[in-house]
Structure formats: structure tokens, C-alpha cells
Protein backbone atom coordinates (compact mmCIF):
# COMPACT_ATOMS: atom_id res chain seq x y z
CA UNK A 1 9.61 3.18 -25.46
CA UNK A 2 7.39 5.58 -27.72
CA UNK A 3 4.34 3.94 -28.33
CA UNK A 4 4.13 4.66 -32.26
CA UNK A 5 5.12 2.35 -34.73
CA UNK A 6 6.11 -0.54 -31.84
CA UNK A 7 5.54 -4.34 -32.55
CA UNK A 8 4.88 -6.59 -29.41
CA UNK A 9 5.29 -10.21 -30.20
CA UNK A 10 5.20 -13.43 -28.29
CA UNK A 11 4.64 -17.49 -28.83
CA UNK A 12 1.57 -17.21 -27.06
CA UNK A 13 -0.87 -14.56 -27.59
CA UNK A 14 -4.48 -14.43 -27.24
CA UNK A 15 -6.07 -14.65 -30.33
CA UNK A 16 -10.13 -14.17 -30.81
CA UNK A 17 -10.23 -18.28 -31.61
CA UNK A 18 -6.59 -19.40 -30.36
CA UNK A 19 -4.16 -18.75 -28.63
CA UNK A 20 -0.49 -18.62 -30.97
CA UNK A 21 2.65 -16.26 -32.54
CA UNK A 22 1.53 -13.26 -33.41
CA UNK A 23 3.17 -9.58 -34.00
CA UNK A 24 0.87 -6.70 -32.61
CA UNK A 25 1.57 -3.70 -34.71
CA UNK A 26 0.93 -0.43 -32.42
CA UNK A 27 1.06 2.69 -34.02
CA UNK A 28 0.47 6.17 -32.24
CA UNK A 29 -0.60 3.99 -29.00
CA UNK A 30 -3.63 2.74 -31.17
CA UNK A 31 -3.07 -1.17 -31.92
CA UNK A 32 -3.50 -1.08 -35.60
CA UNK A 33 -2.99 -5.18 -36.94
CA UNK A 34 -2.01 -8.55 -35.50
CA UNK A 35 0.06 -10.12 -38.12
CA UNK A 36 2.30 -12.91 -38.48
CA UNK A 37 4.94 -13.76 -35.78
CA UNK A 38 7.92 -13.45 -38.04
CA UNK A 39 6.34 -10.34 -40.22
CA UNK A 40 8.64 -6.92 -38.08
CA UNK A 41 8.74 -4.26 -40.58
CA UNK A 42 12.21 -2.13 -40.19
CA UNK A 43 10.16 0.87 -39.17
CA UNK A 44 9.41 -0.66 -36.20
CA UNK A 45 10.57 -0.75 -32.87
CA UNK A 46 10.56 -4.76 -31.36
CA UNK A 47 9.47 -6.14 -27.87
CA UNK A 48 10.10 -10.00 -27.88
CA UNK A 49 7.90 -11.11 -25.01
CA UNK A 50 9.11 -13.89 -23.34
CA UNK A 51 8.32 -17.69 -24.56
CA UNK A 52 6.43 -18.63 -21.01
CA UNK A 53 4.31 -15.69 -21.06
CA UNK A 54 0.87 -14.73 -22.35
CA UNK A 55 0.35 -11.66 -24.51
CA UNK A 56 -3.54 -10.98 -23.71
CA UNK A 57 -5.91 -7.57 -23.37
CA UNK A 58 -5.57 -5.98 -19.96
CA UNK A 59 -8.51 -7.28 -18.15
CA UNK A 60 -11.45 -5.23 -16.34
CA UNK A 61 -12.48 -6.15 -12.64
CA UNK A 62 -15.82 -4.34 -12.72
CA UNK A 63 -16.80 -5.30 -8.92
CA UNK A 64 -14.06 -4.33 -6.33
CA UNK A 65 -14.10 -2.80 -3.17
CA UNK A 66 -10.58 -0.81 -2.56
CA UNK A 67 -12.23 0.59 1.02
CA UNK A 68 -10.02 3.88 0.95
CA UNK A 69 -10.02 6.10 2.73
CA UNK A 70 -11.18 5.37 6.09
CA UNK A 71 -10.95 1.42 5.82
CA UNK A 72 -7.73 1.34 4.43
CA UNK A 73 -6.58 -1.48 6.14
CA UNK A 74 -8.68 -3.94 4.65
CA UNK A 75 -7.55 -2.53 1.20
CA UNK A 76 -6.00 0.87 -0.22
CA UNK A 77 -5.24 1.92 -3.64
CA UNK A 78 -1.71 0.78 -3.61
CA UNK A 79 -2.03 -2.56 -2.58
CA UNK A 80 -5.56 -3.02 -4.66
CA UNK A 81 -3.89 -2.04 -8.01
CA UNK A 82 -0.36 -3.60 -7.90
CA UNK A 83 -2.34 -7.02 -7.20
CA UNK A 84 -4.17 -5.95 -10.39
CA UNK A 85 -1.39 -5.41 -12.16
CA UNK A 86 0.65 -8.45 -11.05
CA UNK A 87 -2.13 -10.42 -12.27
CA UNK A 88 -2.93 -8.97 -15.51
CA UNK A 89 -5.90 -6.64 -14.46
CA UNK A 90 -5.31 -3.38 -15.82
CA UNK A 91 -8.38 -1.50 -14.79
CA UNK A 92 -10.34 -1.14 -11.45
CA UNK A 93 -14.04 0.38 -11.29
CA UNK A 94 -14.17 0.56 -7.33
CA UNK A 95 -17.46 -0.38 -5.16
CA UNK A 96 -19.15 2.93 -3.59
CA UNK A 97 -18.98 1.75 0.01
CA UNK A 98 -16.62 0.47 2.85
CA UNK A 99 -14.85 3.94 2.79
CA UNK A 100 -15.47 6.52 4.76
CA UNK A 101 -17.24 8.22 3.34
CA UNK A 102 -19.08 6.69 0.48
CA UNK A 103 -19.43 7.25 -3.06
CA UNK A 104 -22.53 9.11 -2.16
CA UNK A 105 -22.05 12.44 -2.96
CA UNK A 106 -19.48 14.29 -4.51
CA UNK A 107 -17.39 15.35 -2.25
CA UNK A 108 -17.07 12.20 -0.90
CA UNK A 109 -15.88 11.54 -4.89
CA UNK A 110 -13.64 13.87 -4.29
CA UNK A 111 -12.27 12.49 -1.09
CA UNK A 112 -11.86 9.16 -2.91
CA UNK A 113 -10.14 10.81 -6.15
CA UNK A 114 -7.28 12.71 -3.65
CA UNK A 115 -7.03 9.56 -1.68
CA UNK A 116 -5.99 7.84 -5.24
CA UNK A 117 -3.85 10.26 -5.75
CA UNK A 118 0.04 8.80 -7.17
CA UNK A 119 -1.34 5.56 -5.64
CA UNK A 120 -2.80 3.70 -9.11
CA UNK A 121 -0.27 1.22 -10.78
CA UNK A 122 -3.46 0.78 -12.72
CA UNK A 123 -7.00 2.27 -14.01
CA UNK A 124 -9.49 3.06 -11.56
CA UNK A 125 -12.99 3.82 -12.00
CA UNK A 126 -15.70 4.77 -9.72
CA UNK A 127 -19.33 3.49 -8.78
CA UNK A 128 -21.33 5.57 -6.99
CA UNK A 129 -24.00 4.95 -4.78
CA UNK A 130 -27.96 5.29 -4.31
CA UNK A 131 -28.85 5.60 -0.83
CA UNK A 132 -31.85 6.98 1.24
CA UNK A 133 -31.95 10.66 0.12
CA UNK A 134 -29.81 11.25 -2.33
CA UNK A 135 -31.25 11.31 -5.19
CA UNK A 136 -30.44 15.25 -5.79
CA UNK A 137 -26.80 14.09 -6.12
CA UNK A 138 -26.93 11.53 -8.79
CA UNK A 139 -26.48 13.83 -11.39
CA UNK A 140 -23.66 15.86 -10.15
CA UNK A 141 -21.88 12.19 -9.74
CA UNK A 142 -22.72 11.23 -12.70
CA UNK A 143 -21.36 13.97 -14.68
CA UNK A 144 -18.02 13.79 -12.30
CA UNK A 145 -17.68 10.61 -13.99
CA UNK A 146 -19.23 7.72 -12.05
CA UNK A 147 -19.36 5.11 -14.44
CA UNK A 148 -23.00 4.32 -13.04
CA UNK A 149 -24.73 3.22 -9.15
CA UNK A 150 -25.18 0.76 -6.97
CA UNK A 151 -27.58 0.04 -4.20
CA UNK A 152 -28.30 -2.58 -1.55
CA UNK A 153 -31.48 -3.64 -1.09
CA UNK A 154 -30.60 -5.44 2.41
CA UNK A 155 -28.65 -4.09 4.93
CA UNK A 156 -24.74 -3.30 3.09
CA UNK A 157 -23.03 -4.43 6.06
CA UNK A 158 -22.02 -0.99 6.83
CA UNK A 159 -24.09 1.70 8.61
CA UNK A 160 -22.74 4.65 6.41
CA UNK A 161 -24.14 2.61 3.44
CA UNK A 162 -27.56 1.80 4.11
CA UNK A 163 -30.07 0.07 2.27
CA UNK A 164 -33.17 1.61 -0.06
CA UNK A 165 -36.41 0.36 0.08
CA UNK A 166 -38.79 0.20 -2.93
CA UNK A 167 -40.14 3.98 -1.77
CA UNK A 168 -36.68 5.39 -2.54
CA UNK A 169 -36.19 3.72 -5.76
CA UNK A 170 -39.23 5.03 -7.36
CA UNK A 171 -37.51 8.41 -6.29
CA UNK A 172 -33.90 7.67 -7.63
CA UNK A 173 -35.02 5.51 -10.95
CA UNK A 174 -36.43 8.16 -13.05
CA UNK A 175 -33.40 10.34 -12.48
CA UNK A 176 -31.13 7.28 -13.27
CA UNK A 177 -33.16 6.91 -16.86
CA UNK A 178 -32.91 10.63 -17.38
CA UNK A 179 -29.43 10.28 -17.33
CA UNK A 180 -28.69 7.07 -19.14
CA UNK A 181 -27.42 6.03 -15.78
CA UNK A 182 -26.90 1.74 -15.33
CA UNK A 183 -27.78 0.50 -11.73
CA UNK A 184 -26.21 -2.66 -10.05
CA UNK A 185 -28.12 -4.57 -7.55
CA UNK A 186 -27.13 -6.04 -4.81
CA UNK A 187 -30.78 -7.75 -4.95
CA UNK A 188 -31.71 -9.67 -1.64
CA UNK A 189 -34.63 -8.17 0.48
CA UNK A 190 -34.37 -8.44 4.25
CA UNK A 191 -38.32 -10.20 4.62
CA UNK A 192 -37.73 -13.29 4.17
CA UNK A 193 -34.34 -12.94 5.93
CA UNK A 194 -36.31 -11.90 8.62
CA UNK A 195 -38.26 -14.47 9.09
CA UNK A 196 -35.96 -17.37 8.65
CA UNK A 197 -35.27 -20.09 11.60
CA UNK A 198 -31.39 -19.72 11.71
CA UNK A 199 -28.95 -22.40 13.32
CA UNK A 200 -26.98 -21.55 15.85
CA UNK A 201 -23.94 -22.85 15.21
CA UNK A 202 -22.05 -19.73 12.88
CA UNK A 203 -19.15 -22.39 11.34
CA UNK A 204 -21.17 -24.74 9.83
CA UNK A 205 -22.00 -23.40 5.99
CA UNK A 206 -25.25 -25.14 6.32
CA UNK A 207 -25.92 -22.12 8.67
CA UNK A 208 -25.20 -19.58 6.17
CA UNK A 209 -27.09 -20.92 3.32
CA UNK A 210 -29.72 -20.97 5.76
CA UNK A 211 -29.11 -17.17 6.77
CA UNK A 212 -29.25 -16.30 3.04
CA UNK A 213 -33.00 -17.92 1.59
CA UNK A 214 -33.50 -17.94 -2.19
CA UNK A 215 -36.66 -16.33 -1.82
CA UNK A 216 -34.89 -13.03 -0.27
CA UNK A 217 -33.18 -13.04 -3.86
CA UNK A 218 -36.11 -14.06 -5.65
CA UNK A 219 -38.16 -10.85 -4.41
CA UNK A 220 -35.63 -8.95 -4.73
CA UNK A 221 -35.07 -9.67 -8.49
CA UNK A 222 -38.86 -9.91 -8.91
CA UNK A 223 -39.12 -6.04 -7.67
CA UNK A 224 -35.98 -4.94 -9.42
CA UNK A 225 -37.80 -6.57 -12.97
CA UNK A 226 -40.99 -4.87 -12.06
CA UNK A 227 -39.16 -1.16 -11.18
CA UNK A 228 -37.67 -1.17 -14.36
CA UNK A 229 -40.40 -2.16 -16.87
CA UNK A 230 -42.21 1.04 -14.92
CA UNK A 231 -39.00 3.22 -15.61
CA UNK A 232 -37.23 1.76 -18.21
CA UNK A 233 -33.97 2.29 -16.05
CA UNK A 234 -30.86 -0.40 -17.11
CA UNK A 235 -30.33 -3.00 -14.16
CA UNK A 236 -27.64 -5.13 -13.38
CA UNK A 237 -27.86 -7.69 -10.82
CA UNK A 238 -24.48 -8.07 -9.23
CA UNK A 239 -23.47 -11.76 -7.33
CA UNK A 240 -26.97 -13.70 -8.25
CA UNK A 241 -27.07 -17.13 -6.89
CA UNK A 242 -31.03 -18.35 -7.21
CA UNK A 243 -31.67 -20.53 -9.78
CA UNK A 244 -35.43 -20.14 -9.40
CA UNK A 245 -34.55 -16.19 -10.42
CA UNK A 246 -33.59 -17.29 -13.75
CA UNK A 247 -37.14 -17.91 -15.62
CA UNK A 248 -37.92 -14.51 -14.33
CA UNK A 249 -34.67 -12.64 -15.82
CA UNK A 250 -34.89 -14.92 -19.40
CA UNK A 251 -38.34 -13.47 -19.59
CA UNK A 252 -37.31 -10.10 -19.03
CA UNK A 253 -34.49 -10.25 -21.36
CA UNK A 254 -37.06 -11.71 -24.11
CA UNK A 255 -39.54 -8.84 -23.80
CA UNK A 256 -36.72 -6.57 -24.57
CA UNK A 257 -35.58 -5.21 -20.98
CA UNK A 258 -32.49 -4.09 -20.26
CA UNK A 259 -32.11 -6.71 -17.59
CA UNK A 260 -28.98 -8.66 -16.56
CA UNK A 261 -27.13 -10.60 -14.15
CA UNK A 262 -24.15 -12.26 -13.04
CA UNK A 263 -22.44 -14.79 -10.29
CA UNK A 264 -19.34 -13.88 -9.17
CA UNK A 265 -17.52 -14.92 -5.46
CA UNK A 266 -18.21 -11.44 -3.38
């Protein structure tokens, strides 16, 4: 159905305070109004959504690792985006590593984009990545249309991904401020990993909380705070879990940084 003048109406749609009937006027694929349930101009063309379903915006799922090509079978670009889809996600910005190869470079961009190829029931975007070395590339990513980096600070949990230290980010941050470039952190530092007395047993969870110490995350954020008041470079800590971290990103965010974080399950 053309997507000027179209109305899309439901008993349920997501409102900014509520959720109720509403009539979303679309004209020339731009949505222009949300009116009244029972307000359908003649002009328009009608889609009656069904009574048990919810008329919301697509959603974004900025963190997710599709892992093609090479590592297809833990996820590919088919089966990644019609589980979007089903579920109401209509755009994908997809992690720089677990393919082979990374989001590194571009041509291994370009590798990802031809894998994607007549594969995307939804929106895909791309992270790409800042690894030993490559600093030389970010801007050729960037301007293939990376929607911004990531790096590990910690062993990624895949050799063709590896971590940077603090050396290479004084390398890679000024070229990621020269660009306007945003880079997510996966923010733990291997030290105090290192140096942890681990159980034996791997099933019990008290044995992974144990592998993972706050005060890996702690330095990590500390470092990642302290890199980017020096290069006024936009960071984004990705899957934070240390409360004790928190005083140290509020006060970041009240001197005016360009600091954030989040929790999510990864």
C-alpha cells in the first residue's frame, strides 16, 4: 500500500503518556499527526490494526552480535533480523567482532555488507572496531558509515578481536574526536582479573562473579573517564555492572563530559 496519505489505527497504541485509540496519519512515508481513533479523512487509505495488538515505534537494538560471516552458525543475518522483526525490533546496529573477519577495516566492512546482502527483514547498522594498529583505518570506516567503535579493554573472547591497552588508545582517541566518532567500552581491565583466587568449580555462579572483580570494572571506567577528559572523545560504557563505578561516572557527567553508561544482559 503507497505510503502517502495512509492512516494506521488501533485500540492500543503507544502514546508519549498512555497507551489508547489513536489514528496515525502518514503522508509521503513521513508520519504527519496522531489524531483521534474515529477521525479517517476520505482521502485516506485505512489499516485497522487488530484489537490484541500494539501499534508502537519500531524499536532499536543498539548492541547485537549477528557473527556473519565466518561464525554464522551462532547467528547470520537471516535468522538475527526475522527474530527482530517478529518481536518488534526494526533496526540492528551489529557488534564489530565474532565474524571473520572483524569490523576492523574496510574491507572486512565490505565482507560484512555482501554477506547482508537480500538477507535483512530489517535495518542493520554497523560498529566498527578499535584494535591494536588500526588506527589509520578509522576514518575510512567511519566515512563508509560505521555508526561509531568499539573496543575491549580485556581479552574479547576472540583472538581476531583483541584487546587495546591504554598505549593504543592514546593513539586511536584523538582520531576518534577528529571525527566526531562515539566509542563503546567494553570497560574491564585484565589486572585485577589476573590476580584473582578463582574457584574451581566452573557451575557454581559464585565462581563467575568471582572470575569477574568489580575492581577490573572500576579501573577500567576510571581510565576510560581519565582518556577522555585528556581528548574530549564521547564514551559509552556498554554492559556496566559496578555500583562503586557510579560516583565516578555522576561526577563525570556533572563536569560536563560526554560520559555514559548502561546495563544490559550480554
Amino acid at each position: 500500500m503507497p505510503a502517502h496519505n495512509l492512516i494506521i489505527r488501533g485500540k492500543q497504541v503507544v502514546l508519549p503518556d498512555s497507551i489508547a485509540p489513536a489514528a496515525i496519519h502518514v503522508s509521503d512515508g513521513i508520519i504527519t499527526s496522531i489524531g483521534p481513533y474515529d477521525y479517517v479523512p476520505g482521502d485516506f487509505s485505512l489499516i485497522d490494526v487488530n484489537e490484541d495488538s500494539i501499534v508502537m515505534p519500531g524499536l532499536v537494538d543498539s548492541h547485537v552480535h549477528i557473527n556473519e560471516p565466518g561464525r554464522t552458525e551462532w547467528e547470520g543475518f537471516a535468522t538475527a533480523t526475522r527474530a527482530a522483526a517478529a518481536g518488534g525490533v526494526t533496526t540492528l546496529v551489529d557488534m564489530p567482532l565474532n565474524s571473520i573477519p572483524p569490523t576492523t577495516t574496510v574491507a572486512g566492512l565490505k565482507e560484512k555488507l555482501a554477506a547482508a546482502k537480500e538477507q535483512c527483514f530489517v535495518d542493520v547498522g554497523f560498529w566498527g572496531g578499535v584494535v591494536p594498529g588500526n588506527t589509520g583505518e578509522l576514518a575510512t570506516l567511519f566515512a563508509a558509515g560505521v555508526v561509531g567503535f568499539k573496543c575491549f579493554l580485556i581479552h574479547s573472547g576472540v583472538d581476531e578481536f583483541p584487546n587495546v591497552t591504554e598505549e593504543d588508545l592514546r593513539r586511536a582517541m584523538p582520531e576518534l574526536t577528529r571525527l566526531g566518532a562515539g566509542l563503546i567500552v567494553h570497560a574491564e581491565v585484565p589486572g585485577p582479573i589476573s590476580r584473582t583466587d578463582i574457584p574451581s568449580c566452573p557451575t557454581r555462579y559464585a565462581t563467575f562473579l568471582a572470575s569477574r572483580p568489580r575492581a577490573a570494572e572500576n579501573e577500567a571506567v576510571a581510565l576510560m573517564i581519565k582518556l577522555s577528559r585528556e581528548f574530549a572523545t564521547r564514551i559509552h560504557i556498554v554492559h556496566h555492572s559496578s555500583s562503586d563505578a557510579l560516583p565516578m561516572l555522576r561526577e563525570a557527567k556533572a563536569a560536563g563530559m560526554n560520559v555514559t553508561a548502561e546495563t544490559c544482559p550480554h
